[in-house]
N, C-alpha and C. Protein backbone atom coordinates (compact mmCIF):
# COMPACT_ATOMS: atom_id res chain seq x y z
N UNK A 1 22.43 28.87 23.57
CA UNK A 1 21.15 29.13 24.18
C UNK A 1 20.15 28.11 23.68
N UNK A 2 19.53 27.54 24.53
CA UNK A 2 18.69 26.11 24.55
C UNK A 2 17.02 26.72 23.80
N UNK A 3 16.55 26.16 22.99
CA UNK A 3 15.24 27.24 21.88
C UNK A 3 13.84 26.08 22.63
N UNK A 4 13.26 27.32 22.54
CA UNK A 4 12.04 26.12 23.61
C UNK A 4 11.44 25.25 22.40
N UNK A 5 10.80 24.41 22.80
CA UNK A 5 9.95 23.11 22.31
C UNK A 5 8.97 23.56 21.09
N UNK A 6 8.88 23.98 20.71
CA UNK A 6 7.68 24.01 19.44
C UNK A 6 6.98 22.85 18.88
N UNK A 7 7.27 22.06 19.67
CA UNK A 7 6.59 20.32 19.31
C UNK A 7 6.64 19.71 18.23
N UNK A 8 7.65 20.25 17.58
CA UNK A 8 7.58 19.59 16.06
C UNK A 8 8.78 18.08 16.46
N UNK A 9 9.08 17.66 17.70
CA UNK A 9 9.60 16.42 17.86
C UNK A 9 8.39 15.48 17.45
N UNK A 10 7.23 15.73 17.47
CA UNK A 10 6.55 14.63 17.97
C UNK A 10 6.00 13.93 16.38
N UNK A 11 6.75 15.36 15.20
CA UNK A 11 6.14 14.35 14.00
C UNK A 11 6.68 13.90 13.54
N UNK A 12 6.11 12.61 12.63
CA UNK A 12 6.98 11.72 12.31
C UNK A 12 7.09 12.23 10.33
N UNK A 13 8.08 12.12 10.35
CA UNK A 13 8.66 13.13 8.50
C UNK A 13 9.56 11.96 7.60
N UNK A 14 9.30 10.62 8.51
CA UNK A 14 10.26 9.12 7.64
C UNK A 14 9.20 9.11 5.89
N UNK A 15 8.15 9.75 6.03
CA UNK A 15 7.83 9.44 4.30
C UNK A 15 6.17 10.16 4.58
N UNK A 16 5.51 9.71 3.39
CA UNK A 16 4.62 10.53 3.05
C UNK A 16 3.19 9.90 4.02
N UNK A 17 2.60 10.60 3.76
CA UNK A 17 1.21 10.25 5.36
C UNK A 17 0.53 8.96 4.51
N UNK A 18 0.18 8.22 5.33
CA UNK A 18 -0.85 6.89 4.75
C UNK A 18 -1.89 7.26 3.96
N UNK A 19 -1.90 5.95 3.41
CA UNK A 19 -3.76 6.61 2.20
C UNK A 19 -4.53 6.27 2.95
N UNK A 20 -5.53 6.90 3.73
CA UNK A 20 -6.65 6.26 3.96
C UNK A 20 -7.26 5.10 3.20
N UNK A 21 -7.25 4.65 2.21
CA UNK A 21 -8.00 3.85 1.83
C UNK A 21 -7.60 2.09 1.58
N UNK A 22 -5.91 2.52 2.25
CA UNK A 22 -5.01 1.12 2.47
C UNK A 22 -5.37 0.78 3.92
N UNK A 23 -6.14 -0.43 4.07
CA UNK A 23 -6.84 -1.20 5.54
C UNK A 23 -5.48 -0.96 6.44
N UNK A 24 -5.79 -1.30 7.87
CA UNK A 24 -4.43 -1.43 9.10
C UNK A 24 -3.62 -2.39 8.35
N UNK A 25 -2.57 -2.17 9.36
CA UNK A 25 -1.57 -3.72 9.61
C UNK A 25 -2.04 -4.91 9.33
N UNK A 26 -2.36 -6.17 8.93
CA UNK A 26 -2.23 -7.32 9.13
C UNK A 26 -3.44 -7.40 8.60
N UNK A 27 -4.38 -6.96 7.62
CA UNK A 27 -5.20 -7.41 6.70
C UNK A 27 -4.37 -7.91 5.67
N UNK A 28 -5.55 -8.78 5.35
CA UNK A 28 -5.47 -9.78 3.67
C UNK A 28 -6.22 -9.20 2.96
N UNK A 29 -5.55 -8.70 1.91
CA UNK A 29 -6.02 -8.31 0.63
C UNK A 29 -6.12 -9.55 -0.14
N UNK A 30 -6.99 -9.65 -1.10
CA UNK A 30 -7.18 -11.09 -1.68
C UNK A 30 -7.84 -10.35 -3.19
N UNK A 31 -7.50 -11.45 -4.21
CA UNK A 31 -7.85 -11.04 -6.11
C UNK A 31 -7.78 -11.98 -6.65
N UNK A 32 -8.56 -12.89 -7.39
CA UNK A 32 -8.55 -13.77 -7.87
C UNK A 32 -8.14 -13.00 -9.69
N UNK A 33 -7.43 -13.80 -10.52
CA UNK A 33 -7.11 -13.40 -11.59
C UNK A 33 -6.66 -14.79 -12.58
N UNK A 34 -7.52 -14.87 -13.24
CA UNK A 34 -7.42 -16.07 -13.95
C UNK A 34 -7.61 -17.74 -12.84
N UNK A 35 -6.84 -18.59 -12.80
CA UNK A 35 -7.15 -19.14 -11.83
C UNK A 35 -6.15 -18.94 -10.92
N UNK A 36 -5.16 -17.89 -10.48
CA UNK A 36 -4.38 -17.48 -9.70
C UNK A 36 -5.61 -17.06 -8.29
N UNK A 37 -5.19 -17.33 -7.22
CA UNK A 37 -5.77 -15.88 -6.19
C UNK A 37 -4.67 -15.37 -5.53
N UNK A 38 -4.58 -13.90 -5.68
CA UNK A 38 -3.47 -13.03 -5.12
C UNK A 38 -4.20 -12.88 -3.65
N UNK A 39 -2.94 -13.75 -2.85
CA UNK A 39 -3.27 -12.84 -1.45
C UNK A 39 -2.04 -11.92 -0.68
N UNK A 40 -2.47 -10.77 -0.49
CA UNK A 40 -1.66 -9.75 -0.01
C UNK A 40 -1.75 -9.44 1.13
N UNK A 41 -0.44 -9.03 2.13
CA UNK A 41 -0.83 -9.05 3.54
C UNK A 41 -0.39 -7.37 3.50
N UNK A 42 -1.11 -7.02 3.87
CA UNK A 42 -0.50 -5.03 4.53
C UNK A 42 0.25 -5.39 5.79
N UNK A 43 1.40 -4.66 5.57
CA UNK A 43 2.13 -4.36 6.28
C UNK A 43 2.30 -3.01 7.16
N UNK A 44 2.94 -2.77 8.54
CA UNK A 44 3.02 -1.54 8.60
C UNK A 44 4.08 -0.62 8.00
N UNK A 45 5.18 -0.55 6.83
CA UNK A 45 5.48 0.03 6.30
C UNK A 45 5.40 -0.97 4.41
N UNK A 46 4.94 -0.68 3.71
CA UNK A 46 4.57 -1.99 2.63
C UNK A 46 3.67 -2.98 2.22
N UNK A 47 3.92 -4.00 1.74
CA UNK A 47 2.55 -4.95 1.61
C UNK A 47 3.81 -6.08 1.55
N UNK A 48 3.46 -7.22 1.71
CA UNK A 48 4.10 -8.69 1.21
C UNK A 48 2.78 -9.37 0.70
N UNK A 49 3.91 -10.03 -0.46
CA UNK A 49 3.06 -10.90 -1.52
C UNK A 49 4.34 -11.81 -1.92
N UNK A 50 4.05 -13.63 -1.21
CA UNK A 50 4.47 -14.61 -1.50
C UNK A 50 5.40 -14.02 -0.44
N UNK A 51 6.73 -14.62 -0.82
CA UNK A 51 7.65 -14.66 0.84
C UNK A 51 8.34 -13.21 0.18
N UNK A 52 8.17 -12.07 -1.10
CA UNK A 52 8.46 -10.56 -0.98
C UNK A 52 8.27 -9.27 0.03
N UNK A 53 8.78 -8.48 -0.27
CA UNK A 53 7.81 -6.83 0.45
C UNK A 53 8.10 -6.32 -0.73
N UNK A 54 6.81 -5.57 -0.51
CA UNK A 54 6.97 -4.32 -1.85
C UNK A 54 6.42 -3.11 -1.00
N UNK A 55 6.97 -2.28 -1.96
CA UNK A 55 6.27 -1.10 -0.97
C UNK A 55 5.18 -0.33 -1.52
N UNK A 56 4.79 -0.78 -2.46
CA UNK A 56 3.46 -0.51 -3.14
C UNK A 56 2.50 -1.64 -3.64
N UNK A 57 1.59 -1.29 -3.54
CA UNK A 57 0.39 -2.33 -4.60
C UNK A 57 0.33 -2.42 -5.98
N UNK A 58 0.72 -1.24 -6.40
CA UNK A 58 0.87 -1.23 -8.15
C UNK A 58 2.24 -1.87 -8.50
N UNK A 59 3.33 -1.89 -7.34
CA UNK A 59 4.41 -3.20 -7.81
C UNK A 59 3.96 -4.08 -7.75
N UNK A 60 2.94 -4.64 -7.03
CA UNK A 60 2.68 -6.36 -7.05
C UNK A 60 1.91 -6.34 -7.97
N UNK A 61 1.21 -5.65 -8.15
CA UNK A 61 -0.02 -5.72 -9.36
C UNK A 61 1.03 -5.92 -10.52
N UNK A 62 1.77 -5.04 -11.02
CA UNK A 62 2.60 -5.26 -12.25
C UNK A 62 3.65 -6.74 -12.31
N UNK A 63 3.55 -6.87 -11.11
CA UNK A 63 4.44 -8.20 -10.86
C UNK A 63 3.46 -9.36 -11.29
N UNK A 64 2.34 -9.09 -10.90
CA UNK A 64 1.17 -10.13 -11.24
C UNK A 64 0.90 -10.49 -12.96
N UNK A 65 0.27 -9.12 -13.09
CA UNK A 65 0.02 -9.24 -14.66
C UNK A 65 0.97 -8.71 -15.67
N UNK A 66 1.88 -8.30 -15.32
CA UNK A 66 2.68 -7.72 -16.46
C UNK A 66 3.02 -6.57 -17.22
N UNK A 67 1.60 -5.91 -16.32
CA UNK A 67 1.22 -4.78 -17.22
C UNK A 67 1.52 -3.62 -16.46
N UNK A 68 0.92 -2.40 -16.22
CA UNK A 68 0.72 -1.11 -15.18
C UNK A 68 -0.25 -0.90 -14.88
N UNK A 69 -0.21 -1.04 -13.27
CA UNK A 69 -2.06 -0.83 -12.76
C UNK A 69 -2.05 0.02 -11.99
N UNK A 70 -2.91 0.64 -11.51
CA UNK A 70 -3.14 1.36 -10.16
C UNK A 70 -3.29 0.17 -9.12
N UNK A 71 -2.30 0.26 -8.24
CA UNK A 71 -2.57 -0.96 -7.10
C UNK A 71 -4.27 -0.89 -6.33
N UNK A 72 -4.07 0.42 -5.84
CA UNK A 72 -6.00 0.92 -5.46
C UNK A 72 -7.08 0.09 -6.47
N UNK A 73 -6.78 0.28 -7.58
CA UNK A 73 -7.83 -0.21 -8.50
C UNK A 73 -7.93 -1.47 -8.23
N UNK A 74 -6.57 -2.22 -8.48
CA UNK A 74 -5.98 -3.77 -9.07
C UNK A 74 -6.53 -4.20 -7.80
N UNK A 75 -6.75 -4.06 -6.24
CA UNK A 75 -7.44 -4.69 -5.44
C UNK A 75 -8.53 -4.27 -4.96
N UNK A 76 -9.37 -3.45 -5.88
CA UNK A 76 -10.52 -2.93 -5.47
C UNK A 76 -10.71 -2.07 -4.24
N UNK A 77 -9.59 -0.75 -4.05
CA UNK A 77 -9.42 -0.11 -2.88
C UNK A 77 -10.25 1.21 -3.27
N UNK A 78 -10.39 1.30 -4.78
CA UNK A 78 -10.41 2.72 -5.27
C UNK A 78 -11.36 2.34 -6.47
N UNK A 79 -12.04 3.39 -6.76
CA UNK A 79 -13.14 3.20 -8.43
C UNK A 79 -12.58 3.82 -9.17
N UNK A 80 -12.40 3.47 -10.19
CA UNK A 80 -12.01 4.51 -11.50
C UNK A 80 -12.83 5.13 -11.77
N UNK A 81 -12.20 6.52 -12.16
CA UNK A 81 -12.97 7.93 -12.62
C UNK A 81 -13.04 8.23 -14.03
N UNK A 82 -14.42 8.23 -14.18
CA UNK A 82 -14.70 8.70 -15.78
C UNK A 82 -13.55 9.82 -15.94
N UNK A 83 -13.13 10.23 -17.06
CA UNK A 83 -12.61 11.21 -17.14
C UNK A 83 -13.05 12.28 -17.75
């Protein structure tokens, strides 16, 4: 017996919902850091940086400096919160 439509075809469940605060497709993110400038392209699933993909900003950020960043922070997407 065929179960009617409840419309749950139409969502998409491949991963977690976008951040608002990561720009569309095909912006340049840009960071100057020492005399490096990081430019980052958003992707629609990821970011690329140099001929990579990553699928986060806090991987390229750690790829950059070495360290652990909040990617939001590391390109000025997000303010840090007093705590």
């Amino acid at each position: 017996m065929a179960r009617p439509d409840s419309g749950s075809a139409n969502i998409d469940r491949k991963g977690p919902p976008k951040d608002y605060r990561v720009p569309v497709a095909g912006t340049l993110l840009t960071r100057r850091l020492g005399d490096q400038q990081i430019v980052v392209k958003v992707l629609a699933e990821g970011f690329e940086y140099e001929p990579r993909c990553y699928r986060s900003l806090s991987a390229i950020a750690r790829e950059v400096t070495g360290t652990r960043w909040n990617g939001l922070l590391f390109f000025g997407l997000a303010e840090r919160r007093d705590a």
